[in-house]
C-alpha atoms as a PDB file:
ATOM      1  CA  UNK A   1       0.000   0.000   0.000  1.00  0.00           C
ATOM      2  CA  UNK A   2       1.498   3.358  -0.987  1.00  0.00           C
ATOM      3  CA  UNK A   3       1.469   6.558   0.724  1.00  0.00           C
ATOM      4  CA  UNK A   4      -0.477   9.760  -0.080  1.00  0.00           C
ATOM      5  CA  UNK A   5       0.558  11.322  -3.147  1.00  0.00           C
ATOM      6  CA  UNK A   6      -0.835  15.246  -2.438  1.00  0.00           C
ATOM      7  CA  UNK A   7      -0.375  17.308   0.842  1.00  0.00           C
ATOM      8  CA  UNK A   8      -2.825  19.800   2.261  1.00  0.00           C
ATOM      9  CA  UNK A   9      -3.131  21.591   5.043  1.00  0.00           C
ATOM     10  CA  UNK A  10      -3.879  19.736   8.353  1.00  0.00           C
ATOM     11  CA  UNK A  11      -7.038  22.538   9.001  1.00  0.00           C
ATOM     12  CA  UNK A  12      -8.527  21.597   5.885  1.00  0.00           C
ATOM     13  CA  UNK A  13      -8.801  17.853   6.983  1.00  0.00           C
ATOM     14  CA  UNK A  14     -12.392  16.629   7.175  1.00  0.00           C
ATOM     15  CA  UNK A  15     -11.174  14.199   9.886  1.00  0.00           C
ATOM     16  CA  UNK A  16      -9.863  17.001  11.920  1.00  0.00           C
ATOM     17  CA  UNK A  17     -12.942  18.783  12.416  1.00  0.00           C
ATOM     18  CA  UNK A  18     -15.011  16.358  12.448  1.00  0.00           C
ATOM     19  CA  UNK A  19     -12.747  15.190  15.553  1.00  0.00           C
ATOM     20  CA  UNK A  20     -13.022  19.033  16.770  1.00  0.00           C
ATOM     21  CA  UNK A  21     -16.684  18.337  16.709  1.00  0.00           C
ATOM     22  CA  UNK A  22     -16.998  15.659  18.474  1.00  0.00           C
ATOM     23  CA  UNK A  23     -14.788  16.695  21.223  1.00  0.00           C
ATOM     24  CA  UNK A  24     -16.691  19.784  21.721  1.00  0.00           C
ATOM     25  CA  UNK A  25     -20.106  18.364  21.947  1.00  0.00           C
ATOM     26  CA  UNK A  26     -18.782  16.101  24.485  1.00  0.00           C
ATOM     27  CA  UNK A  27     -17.377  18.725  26.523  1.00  0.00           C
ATOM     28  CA  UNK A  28     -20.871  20.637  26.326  1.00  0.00           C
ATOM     29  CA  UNK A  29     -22.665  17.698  27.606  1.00  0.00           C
ATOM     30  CA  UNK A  30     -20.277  17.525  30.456  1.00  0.00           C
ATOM     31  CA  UNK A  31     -20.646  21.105  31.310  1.00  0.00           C
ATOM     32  CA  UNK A  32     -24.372  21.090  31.590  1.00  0.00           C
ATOM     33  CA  UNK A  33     -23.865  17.978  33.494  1.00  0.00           C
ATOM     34  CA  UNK A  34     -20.902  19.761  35.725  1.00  0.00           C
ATOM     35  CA  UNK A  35     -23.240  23.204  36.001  1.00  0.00           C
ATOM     36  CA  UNK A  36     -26.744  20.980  37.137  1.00  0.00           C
ATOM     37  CA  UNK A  37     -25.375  18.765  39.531  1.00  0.00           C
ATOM     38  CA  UNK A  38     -21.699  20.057  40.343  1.00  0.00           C
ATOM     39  CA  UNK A  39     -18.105  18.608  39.360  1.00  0.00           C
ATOM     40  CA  UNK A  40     -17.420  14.823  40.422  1.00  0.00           C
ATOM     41  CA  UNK A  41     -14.758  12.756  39.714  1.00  0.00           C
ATOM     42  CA  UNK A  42     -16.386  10.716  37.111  1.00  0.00           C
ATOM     43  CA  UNK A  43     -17.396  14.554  35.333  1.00  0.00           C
ATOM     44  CA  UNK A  44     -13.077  15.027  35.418  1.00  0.00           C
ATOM     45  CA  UNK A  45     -12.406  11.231  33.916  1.00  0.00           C
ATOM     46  CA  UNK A  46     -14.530  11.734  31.330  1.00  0.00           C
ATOM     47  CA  UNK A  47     -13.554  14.893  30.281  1.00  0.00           C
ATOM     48  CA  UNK A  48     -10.260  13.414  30.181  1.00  0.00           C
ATOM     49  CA  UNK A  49     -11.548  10.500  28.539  1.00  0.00           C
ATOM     50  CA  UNK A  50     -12.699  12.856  25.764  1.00  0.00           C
ATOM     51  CA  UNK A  51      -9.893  14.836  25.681  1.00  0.00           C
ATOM     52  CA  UNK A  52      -7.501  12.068  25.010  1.00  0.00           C
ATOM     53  CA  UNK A  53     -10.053  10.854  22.695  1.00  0.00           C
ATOM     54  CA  UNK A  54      -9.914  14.061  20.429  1.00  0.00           C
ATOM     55  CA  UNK A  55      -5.795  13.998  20.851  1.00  0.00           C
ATOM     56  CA  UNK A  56      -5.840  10.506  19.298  1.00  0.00           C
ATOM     57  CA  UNK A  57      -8.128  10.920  16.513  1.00  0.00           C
ATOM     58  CA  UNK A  58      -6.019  14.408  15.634  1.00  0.00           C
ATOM     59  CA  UNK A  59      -2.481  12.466  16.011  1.00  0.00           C
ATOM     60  CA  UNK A  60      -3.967   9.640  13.865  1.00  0.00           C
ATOM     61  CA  UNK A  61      -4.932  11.573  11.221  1.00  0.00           C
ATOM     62  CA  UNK A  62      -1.600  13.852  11.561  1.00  0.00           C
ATOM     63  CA  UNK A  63       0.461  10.862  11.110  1.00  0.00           C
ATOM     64  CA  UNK A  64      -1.368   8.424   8.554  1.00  0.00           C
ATOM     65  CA  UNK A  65       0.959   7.447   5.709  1.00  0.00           C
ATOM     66  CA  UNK A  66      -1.619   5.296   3.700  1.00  0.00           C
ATOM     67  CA  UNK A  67      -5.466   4.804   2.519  1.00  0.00           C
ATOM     68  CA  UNK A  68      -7.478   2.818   3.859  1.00  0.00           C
ATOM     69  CA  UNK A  69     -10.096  -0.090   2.734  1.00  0.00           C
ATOM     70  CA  UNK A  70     -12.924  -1.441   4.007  1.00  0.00           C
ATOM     71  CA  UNK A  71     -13.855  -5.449   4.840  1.00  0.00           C
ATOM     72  CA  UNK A  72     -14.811  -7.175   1.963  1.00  0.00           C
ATOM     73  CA  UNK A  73     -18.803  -6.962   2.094  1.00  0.00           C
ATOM     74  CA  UNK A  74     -18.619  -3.449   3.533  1.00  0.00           C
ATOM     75  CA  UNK A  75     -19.598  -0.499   2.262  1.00  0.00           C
ATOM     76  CA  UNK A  76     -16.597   1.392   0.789  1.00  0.00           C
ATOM     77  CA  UNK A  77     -13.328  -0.243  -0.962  1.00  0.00           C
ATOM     78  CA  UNK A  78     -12.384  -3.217  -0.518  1.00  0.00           C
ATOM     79  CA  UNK A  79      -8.688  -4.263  -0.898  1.00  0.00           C
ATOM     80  CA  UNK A  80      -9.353  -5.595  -4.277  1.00  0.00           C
ATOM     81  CA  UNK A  81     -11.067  -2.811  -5.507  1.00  0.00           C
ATOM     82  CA  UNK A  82      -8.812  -0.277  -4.074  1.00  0.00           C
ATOM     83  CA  UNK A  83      -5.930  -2.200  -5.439  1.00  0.00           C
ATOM     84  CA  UNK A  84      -7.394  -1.393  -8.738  1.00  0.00           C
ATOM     85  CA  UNK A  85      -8.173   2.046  -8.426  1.00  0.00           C
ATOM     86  CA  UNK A  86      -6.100   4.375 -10.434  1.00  0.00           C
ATOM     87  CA  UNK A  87      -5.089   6.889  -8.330  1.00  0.00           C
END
């Protein structure tokens, strides 16, 4: 499997935001949570859970050096059909 022939910029990635997105609508959820019934523990893990959540998706896409397929029987490319693909 070869790596990604074009560069753009990391803002521009679809994965990043959509990462972005998610991590803030977690964090809102545990806000309201935090602001109704006060700051526990468990509200601090799983902000943390989220946060490191959000760094991992960003640092995946960041680093990614190759496409990626889908399960034969999947919706998407398979291997096969990937393999194929002119790119």
């Amino acid at each position: 499997m070869g790596g990604f022939s074009r560069q753009k910029n990391f803002l521009s990635s679809v994965t990043f935001w959509g990462a972005v997105l998610a991590f803030l609508e977690s964090l809102k959820m545990l806000v309201l949570e935090a602001i109704a019934n006060g700051m526990t523990t468990e509200l601090y893990f799983d902000i943390a859970i989220a946060f490191v959540g959000f760094i991992m998706s960003v640092y995946g896409r960041y680093s990614a050096d190759s496409k990626v397929y889908t399960p034969k029987g999947y919706p998407g490319r398979d291997k096969k059909r990937y393999s194929e693909q002119i790119l």
